[in-house]
Protein backbone atom coordinates (compact mmCIF):
# COMPACT_ATOMS: atom_id res chain seq x y z
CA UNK A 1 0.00 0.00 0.00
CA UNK A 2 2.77 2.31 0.93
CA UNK A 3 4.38 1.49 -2.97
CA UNK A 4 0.46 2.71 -4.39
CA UNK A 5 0.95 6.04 -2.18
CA UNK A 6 4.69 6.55 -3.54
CA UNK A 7 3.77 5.77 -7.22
CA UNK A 8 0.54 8.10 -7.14
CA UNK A 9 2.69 11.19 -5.83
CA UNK A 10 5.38 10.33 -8.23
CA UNK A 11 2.70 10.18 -11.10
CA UNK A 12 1.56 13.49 -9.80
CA UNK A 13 4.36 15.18 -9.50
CA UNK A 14 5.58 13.90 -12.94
CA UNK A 15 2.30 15.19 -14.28
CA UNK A 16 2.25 18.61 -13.13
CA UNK A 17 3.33 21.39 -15.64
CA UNK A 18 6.70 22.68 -14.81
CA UNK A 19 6.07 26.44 -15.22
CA UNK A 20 4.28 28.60 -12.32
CA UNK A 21 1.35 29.54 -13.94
CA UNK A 22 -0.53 25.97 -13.57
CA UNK A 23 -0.53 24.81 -10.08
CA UNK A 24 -1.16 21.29 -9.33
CA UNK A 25 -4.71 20.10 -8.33
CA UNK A 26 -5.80 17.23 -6.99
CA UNK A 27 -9.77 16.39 -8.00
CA UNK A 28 -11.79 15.21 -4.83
CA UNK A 29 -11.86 11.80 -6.37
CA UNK A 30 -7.63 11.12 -6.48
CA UNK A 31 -7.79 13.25 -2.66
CA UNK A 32 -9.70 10.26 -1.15
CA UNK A 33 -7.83 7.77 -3.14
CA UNK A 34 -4.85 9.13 -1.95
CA UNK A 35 -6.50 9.24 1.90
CA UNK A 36 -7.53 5.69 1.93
CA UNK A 37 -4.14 4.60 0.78
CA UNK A 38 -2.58 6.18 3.38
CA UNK A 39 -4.75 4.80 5.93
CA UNK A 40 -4.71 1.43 4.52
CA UNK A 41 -0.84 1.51 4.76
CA UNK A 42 -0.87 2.94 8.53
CA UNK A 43 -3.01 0.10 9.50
CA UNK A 44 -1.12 -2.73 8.17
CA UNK A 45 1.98 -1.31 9.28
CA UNK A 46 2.46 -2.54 12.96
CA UNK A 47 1.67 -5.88 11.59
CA UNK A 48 3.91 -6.39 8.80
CA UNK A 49 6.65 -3.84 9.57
CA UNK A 50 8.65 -5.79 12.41
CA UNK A 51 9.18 -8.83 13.81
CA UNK A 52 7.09 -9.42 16.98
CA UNK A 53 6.63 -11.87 19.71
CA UNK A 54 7.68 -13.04 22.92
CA UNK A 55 10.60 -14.95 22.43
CA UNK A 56 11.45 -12.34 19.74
CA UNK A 57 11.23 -9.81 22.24
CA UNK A 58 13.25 -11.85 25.20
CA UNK A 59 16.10 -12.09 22.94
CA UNK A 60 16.32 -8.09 22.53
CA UNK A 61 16.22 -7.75 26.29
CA UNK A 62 19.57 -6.09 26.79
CA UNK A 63 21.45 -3.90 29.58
CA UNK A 64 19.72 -0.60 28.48
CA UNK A 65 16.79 -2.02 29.22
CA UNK A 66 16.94 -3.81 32.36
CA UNK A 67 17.83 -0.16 33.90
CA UNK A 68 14.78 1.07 32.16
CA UNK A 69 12.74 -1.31 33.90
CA UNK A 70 14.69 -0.46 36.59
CA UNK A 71 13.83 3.13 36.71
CA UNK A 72 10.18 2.14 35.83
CA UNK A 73 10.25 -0.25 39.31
CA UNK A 74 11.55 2.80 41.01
CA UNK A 75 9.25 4.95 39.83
CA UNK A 76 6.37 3.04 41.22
CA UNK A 77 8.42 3.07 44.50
CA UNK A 78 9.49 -0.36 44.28
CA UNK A 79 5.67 -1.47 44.18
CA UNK A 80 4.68 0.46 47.48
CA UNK A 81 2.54 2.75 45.45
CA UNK A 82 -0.17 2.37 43.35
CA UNK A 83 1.41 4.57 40.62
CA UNK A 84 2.97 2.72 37.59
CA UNK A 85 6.08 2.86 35.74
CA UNK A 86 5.96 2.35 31.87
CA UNK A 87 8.74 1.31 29.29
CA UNK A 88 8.23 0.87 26.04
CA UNK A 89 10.70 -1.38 23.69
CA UNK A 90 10.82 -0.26 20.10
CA UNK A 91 12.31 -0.94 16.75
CA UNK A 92 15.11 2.17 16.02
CA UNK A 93 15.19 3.35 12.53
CA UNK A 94 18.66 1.93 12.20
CA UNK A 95 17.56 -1.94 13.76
CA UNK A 96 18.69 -1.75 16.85
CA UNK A 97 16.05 -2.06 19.49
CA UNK A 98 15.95 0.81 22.94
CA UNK A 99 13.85 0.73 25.54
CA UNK A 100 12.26 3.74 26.64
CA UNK A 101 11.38 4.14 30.32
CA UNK A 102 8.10 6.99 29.78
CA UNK A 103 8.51 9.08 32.92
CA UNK A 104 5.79 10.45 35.55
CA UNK A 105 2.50 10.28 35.51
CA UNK A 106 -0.37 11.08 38.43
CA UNK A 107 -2.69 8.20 37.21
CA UNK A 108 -2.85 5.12 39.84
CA UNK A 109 -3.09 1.36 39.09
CA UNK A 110 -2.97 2.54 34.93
CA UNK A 111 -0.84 4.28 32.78
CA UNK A 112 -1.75 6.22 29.74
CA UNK A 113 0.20 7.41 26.83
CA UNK A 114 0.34 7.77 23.17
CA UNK A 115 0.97 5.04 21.11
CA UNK A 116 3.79 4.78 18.68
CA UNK A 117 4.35 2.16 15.97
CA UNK A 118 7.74 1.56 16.51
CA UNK A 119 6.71 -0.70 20.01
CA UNK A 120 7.18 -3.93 20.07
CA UNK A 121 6.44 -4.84 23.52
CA UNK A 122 5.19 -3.12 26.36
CA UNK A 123 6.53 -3.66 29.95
CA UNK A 124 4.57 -2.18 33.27
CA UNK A 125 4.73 -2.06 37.11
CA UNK A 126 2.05 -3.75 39.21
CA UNK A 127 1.69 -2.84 42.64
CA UNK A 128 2.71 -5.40 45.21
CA UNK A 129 -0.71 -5.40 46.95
CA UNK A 130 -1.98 -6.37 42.95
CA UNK A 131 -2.08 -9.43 41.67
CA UNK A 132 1.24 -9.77 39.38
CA UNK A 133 -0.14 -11.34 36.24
CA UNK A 134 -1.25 -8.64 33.53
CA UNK A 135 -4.63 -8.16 34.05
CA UNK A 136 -7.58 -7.67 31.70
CA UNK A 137 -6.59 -4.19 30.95
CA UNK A 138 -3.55 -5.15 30.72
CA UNK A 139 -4.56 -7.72 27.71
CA UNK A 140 -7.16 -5.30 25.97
CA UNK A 141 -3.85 -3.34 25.33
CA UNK A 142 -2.17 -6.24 23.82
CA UNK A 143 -4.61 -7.02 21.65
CA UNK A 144 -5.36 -4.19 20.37
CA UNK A 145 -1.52 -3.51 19.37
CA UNK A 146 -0.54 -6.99 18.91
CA UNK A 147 1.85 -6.86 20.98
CA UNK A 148 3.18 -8.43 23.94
CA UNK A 149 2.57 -7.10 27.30
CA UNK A 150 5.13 -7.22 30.08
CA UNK A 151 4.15 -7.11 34.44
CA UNK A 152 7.10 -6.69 36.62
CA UNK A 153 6.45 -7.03 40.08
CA UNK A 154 8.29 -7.77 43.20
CA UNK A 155 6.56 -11.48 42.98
CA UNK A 156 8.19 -11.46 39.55
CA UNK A 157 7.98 -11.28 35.48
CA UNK A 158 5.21 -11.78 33.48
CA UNK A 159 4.02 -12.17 30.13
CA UNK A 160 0.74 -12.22 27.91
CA UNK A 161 1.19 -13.30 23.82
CA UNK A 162 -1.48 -12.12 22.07
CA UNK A 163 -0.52 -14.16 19.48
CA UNK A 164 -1.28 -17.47 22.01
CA UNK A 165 -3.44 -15.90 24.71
CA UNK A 166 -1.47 -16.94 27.16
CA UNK A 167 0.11 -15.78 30.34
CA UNK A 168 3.16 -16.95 31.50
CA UNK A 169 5.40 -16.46 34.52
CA UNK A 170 9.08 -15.55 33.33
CA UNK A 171 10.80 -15.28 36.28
CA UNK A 172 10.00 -15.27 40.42
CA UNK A 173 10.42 -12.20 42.39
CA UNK A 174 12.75 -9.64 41.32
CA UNK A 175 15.32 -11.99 39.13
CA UNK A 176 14.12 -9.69 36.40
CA UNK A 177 16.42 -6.84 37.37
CA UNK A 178 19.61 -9.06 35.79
CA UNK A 179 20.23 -8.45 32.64
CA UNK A 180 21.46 -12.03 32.86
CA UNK A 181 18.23 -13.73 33.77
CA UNK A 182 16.45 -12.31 30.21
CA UNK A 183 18.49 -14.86 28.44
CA UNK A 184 15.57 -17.45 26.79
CA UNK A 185 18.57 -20.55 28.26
CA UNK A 186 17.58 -18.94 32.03
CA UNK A 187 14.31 -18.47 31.26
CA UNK A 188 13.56 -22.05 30.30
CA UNK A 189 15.43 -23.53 33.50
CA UNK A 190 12.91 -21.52 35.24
């Protein structure tokens, strides 16, 4: 869809006079053409752009992140409070993958920001008094992005696939602050 978009403009463009006195116009007809395409592509482009999954995910998992999390956990006050830290892990234009940790907010038990397409997994905060497991808010999100949503808690890691609909423990109490333990050969002796 994205190729129909970049050929129409190029047609355009290629079509227009080359002297001032005949700007281009675009009939109402070629404008929504141009509009759907556009949407169409934006739609279909978490899906097909990146890789995405769990393990996929795991095996990005790197130092920079862990101290995201890290700063996330702290943020919540270590799970004292019922505020919520928020890191999301996306795709960099260049490949690599970053986690970014999304700072304060006021809200309690929830956490709301702006979604960008670049995510390929979200990772939260649950309060200790909460159950640790993402919860059905927590899966609403996933499935709605298609991606996989992380819990960290001080009872330990969790994960929901929305590809499975599953939840799955990764990891028991707060092994998930070691870089170390994110490797998927941990993981399965767990």
């Amino acid at each position: 869809m994205k190729r129909i978009v970049q050929l129409l403009v190029s047609a355009l463009l290629f079509a227009s006079p080359s002297t001032d006195a005949h700007p281009l116009t675009i009939t109402a007809g070629l404008s929504a053409a141009l509009g759907r395409a556009v949407e169409a592509s934006r739609a279909t482009a978490n899906k097909s752009t990146f890789v995405r999954g769990v393990d996929f995910v795991i095996s990005k998992v790197d130092a920079q992140m862990v101290e995201a999390f890290t700063r996330a956990w702290r943020r919540s006050v270590n799970g004292t409070t019922a505020l919520e830290g928020v890191v999301l892990i996306q795709r960099m234009a260049a490949g690599g993958y970053y986690a970014k940790e999304l700072g304060p907010s006021n809200e309690q038990r929830q956490f709301t920001f702006r979604w960008q397409p670049a995510t390929i997994a979200i990772v939260h905060t649950h309060p200790n008094s909460s159950d640790p497991k993402p919860q059905n808010e927590d899966l609403a999100v996933a499935d709605k992005y298609q991606v996989p949503i992380f819990t960290i808690t001080s009872r330990g890691a969790y994960v929901y696939d929305p590809d499975t609909k599953k939840v799955s423990k990764l990891m028991d109490n707060l092994d998930w602050l070691q870089t170390s333990n994110w490797t998927r050969g941990q993981l399965a002796k767990q």
